[in-house]
Protein backbone atom coordinates (compact mmCIF):
# COMPACT_ATOMS: atom_id res chain seq x y z
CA UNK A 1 6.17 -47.70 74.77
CA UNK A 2 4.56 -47.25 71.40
CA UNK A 3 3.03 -44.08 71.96
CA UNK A 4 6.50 -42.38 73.14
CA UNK A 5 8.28 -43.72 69.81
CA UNK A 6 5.34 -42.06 68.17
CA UNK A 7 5.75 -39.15 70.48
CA UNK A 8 8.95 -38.81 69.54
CA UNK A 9 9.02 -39.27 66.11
CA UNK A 10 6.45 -36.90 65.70
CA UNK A 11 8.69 -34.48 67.81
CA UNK A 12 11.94 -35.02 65.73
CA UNK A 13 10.14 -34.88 62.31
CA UNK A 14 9.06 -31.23 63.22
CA UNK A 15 12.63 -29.97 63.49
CA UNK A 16 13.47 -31.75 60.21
CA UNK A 17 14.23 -29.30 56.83
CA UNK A 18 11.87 -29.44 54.36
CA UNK A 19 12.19 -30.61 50.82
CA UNK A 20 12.19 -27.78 48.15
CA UNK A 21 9.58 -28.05 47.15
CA UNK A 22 7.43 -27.57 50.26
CA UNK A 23 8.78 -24.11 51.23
CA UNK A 24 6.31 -21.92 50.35
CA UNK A 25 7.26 -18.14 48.75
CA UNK A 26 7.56 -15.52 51.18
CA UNK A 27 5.94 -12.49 49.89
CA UNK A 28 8.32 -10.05 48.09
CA UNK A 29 6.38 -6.57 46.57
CA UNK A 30 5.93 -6.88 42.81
CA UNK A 31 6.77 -2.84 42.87
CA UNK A 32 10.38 -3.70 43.88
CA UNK A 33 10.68 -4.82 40.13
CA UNK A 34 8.04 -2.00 38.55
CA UNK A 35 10.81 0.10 37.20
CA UNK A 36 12.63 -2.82 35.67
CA UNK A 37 12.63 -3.11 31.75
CA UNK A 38 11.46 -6.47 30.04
CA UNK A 39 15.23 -6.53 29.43
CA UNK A 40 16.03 -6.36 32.95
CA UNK A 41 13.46 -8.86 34.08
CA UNK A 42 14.59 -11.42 31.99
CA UNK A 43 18.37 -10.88 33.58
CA UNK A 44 16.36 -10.73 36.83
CA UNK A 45 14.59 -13.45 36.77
CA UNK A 46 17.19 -15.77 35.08
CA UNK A 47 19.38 -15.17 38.25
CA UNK A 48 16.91 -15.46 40.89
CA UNK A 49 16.29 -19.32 38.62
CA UNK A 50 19.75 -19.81 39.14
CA UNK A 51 20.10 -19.55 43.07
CA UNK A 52 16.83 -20.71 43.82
CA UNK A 53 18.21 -24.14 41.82
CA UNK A 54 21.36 -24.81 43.62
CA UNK A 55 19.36 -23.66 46.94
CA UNK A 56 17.11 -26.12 46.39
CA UNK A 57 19.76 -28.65 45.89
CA UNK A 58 21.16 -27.90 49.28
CA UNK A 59 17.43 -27.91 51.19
CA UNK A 60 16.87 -31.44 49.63
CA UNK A 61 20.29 -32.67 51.07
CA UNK A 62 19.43 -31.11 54.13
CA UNK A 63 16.41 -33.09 54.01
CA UNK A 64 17.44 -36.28 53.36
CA UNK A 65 20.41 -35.96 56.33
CA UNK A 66 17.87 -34.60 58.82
CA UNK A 67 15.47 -37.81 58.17
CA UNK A 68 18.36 -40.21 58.19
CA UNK A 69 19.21 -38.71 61.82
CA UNK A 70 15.53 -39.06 62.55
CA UNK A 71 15.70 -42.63 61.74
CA UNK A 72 18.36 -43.68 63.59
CA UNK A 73 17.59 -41.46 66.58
CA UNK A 74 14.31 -43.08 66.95
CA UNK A 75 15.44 -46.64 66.13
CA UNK A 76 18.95 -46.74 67.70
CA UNK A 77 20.61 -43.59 69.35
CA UNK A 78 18.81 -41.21 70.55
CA UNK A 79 21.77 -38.40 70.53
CA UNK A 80 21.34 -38.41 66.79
CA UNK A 81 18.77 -35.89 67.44
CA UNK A 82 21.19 -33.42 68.01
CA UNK A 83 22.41 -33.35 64.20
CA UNK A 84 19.25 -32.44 62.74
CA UNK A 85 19.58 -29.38 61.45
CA UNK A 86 15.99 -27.97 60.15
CA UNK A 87 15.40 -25.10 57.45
CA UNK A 88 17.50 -22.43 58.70
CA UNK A 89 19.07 -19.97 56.63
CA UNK A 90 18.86 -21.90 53.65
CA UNK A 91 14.72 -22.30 53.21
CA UNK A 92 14.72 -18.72 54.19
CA UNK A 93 16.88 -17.51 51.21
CA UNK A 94 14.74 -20.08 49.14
CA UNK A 95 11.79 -19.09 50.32
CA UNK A 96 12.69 -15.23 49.91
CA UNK A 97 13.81 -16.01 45.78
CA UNK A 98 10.85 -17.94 45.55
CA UNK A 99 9.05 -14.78 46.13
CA UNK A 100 11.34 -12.70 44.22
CA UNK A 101 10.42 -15.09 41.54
CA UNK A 102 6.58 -14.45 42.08
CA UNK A 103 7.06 -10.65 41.69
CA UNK A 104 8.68 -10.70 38.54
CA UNK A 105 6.61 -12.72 37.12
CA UNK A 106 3.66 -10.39 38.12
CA UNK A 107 5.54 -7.93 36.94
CA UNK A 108 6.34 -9.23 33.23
CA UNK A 109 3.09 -10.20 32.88
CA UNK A 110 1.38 -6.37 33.66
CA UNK A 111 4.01 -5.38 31.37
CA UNK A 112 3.72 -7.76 28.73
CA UNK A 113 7.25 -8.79 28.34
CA UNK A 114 6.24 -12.48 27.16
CA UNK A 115 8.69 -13.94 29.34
CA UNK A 116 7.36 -17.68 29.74
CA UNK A 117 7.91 -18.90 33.57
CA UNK A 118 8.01 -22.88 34.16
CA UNK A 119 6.96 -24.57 37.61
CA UNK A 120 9.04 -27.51 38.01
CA UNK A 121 6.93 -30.77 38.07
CA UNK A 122 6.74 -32.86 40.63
């Protein structure tokens, strides 16, 4: 009996979203932003910050409700299963601006815009 609840933890937890921070950039060409000014990178990357923030925001919920339904599926009900949700469209946008973010930063840095980039701490 304890290796099914294990089983199916294990089975559950895969579907699960992901935090935020554990969507990884998906690749986005730095030559998409070549032509861009320092100017215009700056503008850029300010509102690529800005959506990836409240996106991340969302994931996290989405993260939270999809272990809650984990937990009580395994433990109680098993037809909470059905409301977990997973990444979706929402780590896919993420993970695309995460990208986006990755190529303007490669960018301002061949041009030498001095635009300083932060990684948010964990």
């Amino acid at each position: 009996m304890t290796k099914k609840l294990i089983l199916l933890a294990a089975l559950f937890a895969a579907g699960c979203a992901s935090r935020a921070e554990n969507i990884a950039a998906a690749y986005v060409s730095p030559l998409t932003y070549g032509p861009y000014s320092c100017e215009q990178l700056r503008v850029e990357a300010t509102r690529v910050s800005s959506r990836a923030i409240a996106l991340s925001g969302t994931q996290d919920s989405k993260a939270t409700g999809d272990a809650v339904a984990t937990g009580v599926a395994i433990v109680i009900f098993w037809p909470a299963a059905f409301f977990i949700k997973g990444d979706g469209a929402t780590g896919a946008e993420l993970a695309r601006l995460k990208g986006e973010m990755e190529a303007i930063e490669q960018v301002s840095v061949q041009k030498k815009c001095g635009i300083e980039f932060r990684r948010a701490t964990s």
